[in-house]
Protein backbone atom coordinates (compact mmCIF):
# COMPACT_ATOMS: atom_id res chain seq x y z
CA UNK A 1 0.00 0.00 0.00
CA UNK A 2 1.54 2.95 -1.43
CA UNK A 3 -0.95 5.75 -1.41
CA UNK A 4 -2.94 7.50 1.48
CA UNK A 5 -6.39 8.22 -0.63
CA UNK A 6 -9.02 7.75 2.21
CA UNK A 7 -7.19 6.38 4.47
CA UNK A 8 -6.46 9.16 6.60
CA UNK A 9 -9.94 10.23 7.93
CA UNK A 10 -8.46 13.19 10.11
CA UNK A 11 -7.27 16.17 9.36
CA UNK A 12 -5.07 15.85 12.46
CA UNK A 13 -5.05 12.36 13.81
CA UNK A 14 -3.87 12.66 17.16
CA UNK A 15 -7.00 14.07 18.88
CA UNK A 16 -8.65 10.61 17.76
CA UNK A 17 -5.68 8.67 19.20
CA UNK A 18 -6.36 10.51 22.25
CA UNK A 19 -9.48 9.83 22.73
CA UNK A 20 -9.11 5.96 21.87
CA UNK A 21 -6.46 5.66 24.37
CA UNK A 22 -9.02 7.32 26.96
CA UNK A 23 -11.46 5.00 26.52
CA UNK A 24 -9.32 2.34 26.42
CA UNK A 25 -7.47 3.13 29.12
CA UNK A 26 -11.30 3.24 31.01
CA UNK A 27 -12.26 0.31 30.34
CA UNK A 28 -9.37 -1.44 31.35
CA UNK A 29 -9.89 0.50 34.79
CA UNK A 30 -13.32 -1.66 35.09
CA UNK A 31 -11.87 -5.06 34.34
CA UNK A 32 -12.64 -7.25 37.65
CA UNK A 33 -10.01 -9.68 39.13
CA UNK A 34 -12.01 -12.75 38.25
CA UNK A 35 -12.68 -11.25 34.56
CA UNK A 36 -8.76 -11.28 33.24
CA UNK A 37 -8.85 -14.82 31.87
CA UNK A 38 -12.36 -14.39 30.32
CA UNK A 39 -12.69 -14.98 26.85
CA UNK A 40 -12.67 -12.22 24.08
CA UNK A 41 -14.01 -11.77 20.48
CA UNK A 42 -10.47 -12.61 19.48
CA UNK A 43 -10.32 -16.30 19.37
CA UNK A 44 -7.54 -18.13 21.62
CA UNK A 45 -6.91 -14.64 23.38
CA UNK A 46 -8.23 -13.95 26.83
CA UNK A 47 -8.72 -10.46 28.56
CA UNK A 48 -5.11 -10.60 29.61
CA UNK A 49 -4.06 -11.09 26.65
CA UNK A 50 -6.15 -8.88 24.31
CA UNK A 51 -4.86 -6.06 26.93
CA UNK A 52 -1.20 -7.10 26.13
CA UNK A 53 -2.08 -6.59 22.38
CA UNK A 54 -3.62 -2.86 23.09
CA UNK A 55 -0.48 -2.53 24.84
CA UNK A 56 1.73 -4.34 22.11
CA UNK A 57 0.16 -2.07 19.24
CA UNK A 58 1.09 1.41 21.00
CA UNK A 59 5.34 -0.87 21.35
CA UNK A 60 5.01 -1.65 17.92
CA UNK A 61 4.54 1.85 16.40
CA UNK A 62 6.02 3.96 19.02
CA UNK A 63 9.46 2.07 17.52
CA UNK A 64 8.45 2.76 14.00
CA UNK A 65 7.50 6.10 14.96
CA UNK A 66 11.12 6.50 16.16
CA UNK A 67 12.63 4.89 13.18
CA UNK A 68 13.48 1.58 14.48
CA UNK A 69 14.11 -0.33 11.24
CA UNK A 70 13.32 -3.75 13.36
CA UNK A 71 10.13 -2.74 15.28
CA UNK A 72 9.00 -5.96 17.83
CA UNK A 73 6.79 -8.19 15.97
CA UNK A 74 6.01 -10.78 18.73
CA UNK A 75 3.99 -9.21 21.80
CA UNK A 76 5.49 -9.76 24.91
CA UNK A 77 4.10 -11.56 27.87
CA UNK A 78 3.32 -8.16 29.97
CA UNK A 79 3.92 -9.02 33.75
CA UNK A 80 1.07 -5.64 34.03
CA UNK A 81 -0.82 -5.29 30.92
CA UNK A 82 -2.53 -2.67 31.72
CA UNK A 83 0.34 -0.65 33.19
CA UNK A 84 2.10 -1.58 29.53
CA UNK A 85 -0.56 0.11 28.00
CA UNK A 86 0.03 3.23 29.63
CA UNK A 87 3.52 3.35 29.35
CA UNK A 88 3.34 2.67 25.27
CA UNK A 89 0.63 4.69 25.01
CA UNK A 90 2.59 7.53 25.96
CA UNK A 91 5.87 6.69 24.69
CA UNK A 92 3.86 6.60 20.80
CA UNK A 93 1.98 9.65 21.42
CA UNK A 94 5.60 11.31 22.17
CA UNK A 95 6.65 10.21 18.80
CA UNK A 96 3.12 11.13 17.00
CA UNK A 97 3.48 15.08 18.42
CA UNK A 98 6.87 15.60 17.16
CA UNK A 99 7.11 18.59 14.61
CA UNK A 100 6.43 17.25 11.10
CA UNK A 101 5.80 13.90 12.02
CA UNK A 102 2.79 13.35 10.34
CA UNK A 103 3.82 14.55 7.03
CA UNK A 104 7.09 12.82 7.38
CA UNK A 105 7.61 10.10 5.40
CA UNK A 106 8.67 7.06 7.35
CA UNK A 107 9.45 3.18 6.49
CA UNK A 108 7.02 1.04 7.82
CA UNK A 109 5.72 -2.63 8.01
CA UNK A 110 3.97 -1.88 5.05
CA UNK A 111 6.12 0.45 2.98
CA UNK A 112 6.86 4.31 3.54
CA UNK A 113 4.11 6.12 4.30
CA UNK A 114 3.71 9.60 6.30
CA UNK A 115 3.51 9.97 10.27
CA UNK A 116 -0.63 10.41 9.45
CA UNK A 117 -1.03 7.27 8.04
CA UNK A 118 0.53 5.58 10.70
CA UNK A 119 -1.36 7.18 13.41
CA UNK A 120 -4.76 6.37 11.62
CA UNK A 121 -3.40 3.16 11.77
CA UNK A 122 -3.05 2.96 15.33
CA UNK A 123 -6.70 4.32 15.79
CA UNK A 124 -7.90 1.72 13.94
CA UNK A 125 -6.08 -1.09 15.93
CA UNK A 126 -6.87 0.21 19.34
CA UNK A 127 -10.73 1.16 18.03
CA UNK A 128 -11.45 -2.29 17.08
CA UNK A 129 -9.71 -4.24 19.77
CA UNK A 130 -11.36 -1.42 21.81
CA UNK A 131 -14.67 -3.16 20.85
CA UNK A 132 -13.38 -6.65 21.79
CA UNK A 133 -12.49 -5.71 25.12
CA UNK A 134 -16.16 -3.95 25.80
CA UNK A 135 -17.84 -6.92 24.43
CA UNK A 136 -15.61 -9.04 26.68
CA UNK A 137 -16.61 -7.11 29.90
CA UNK A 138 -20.22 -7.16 28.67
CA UNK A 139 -20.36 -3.63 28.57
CA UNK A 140 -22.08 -1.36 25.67
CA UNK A 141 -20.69 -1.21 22.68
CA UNK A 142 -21.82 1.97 21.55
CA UNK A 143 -18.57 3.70 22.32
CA UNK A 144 -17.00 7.01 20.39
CA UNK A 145 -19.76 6.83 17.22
CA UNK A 146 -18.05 9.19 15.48
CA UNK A 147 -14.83 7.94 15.78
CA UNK A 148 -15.80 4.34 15.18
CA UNK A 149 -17.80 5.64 11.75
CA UNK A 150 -14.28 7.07 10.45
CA UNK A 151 -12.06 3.93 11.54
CA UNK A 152 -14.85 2.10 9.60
CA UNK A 153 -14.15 4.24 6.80
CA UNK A 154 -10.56 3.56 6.80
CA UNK A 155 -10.73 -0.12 7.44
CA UNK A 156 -12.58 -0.21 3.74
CA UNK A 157 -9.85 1.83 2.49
CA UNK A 158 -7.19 0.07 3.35
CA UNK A 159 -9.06 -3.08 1.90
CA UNK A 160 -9.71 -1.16 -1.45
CA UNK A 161 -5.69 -0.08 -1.63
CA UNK A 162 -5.06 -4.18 -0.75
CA UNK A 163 -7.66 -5.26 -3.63
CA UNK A 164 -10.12 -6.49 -1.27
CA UNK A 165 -7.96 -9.33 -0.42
CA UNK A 166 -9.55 -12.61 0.38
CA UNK A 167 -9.79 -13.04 4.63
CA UNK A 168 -8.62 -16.52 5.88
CA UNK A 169 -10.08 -16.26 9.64
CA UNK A 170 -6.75 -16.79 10.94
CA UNK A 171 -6.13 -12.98 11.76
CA UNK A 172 -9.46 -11.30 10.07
CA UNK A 173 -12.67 -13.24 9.39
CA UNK A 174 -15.46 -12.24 6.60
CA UNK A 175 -17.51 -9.57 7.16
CA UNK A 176 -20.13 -10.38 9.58
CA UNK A 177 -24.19 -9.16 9.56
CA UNK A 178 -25.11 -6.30 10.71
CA UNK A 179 -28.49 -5.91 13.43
CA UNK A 180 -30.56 -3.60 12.74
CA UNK A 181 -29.84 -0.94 14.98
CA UNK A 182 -26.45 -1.78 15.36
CA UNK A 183 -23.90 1.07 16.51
CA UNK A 184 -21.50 2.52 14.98
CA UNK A 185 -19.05 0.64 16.67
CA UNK A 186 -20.95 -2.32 16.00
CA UNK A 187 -21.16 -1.65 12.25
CA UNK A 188 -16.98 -1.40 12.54
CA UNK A 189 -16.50 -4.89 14.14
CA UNK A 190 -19.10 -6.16 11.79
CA UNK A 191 -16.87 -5.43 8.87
CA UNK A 192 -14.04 -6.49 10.67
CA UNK A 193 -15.47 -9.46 11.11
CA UNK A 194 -16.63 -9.65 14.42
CA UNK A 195 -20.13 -10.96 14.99
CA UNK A 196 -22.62 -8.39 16.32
């Protein structure tokens, strides 16, 4: 993926990682003792471990961010997930308000692309997996509408640039029905291929 063209839904990116990360970091606040091994969305992940991948995604592009030319690829077993999260979360919001950064053009996993790109891509990760953990906790999941609308909007961009590639299951299933009624944030797993 080589061009931007919709996949950037912000003019400036970082108020929506912001806001992510606040909800996020929220919900993690109301995860019971008894609820960390529950099962998530995510198959084969539990709350611990979906937690660890919030936490993992923030790693991950904070060190592309800074121009590490071998960003981690496996996520670690966090002792504290939710303390990880934090931490990364700030560290990559560091990188993301540097002058320029967003119209920077940077290598990344998938090619050079500017700082914006790569922020939007963060949003998405944490939105979705933001819905995972909510569904999880059986909490609402009508969370940040207008936010969740635009990662939406992104998701199908980035699937346009790819050519709509086929999904195996393994790390994204088929799009899943939507309810009637469903939220916006429903309408984003749905096409991520969560079922609603």
């Amino acid at each position: 993926m080589n061009e931007s063209a919709g996949v950037v839904r912000f003019d400036d990116p970082l108020p929506a990682f912001d806001s992510v990360v606040s909800y996020v970091t929220a919900t993690i606040g109301r995860i019971g003792d008894d609820q960390w091994d529950d099962p998530t969305p995510c198959e084969e992940w539990d709350v611990r471990y979906l937690v660890g991948h919030l936490a993992f995604v923030n790693e991950r592009y904070h060190a592309v961010a800074a121009g590490d030319e071998n960003p981690p690829e496996r996520q670690l077993d966090y002792s504290d997930p939710a303390s990880a999260f934090t931490t990364w979360a700030s560290a990559a919001r560091a990188e993301f308000v540097k002058p320029d950064f967003l119209t920077e053009v940077i290598p990344t996993p998938i090619g050079e692309q500017p700082g914006a790109v790569v922020v939007q891509h963060v949003v998405n990760e944490l939105t979705v997996h933001a819905w995972d953990l909510t569904r999880a906790l059986g909490a609402d999941t009508d969370f940040l509408p207008e936010l969740a609308a635009e990662v939406e909007a992104s998701w199908r961009a980035v699937y346009a640039l790819l050519g709509n590639p086929p999904r195996s299951g393994d790390t994204v299933a088929e799009v899943a029905e939507v309810p009637r009624g469903a939220s916006a944030a429903d309408r984003m797993a749905a096409f991520m291929g969560r079922r609603v």
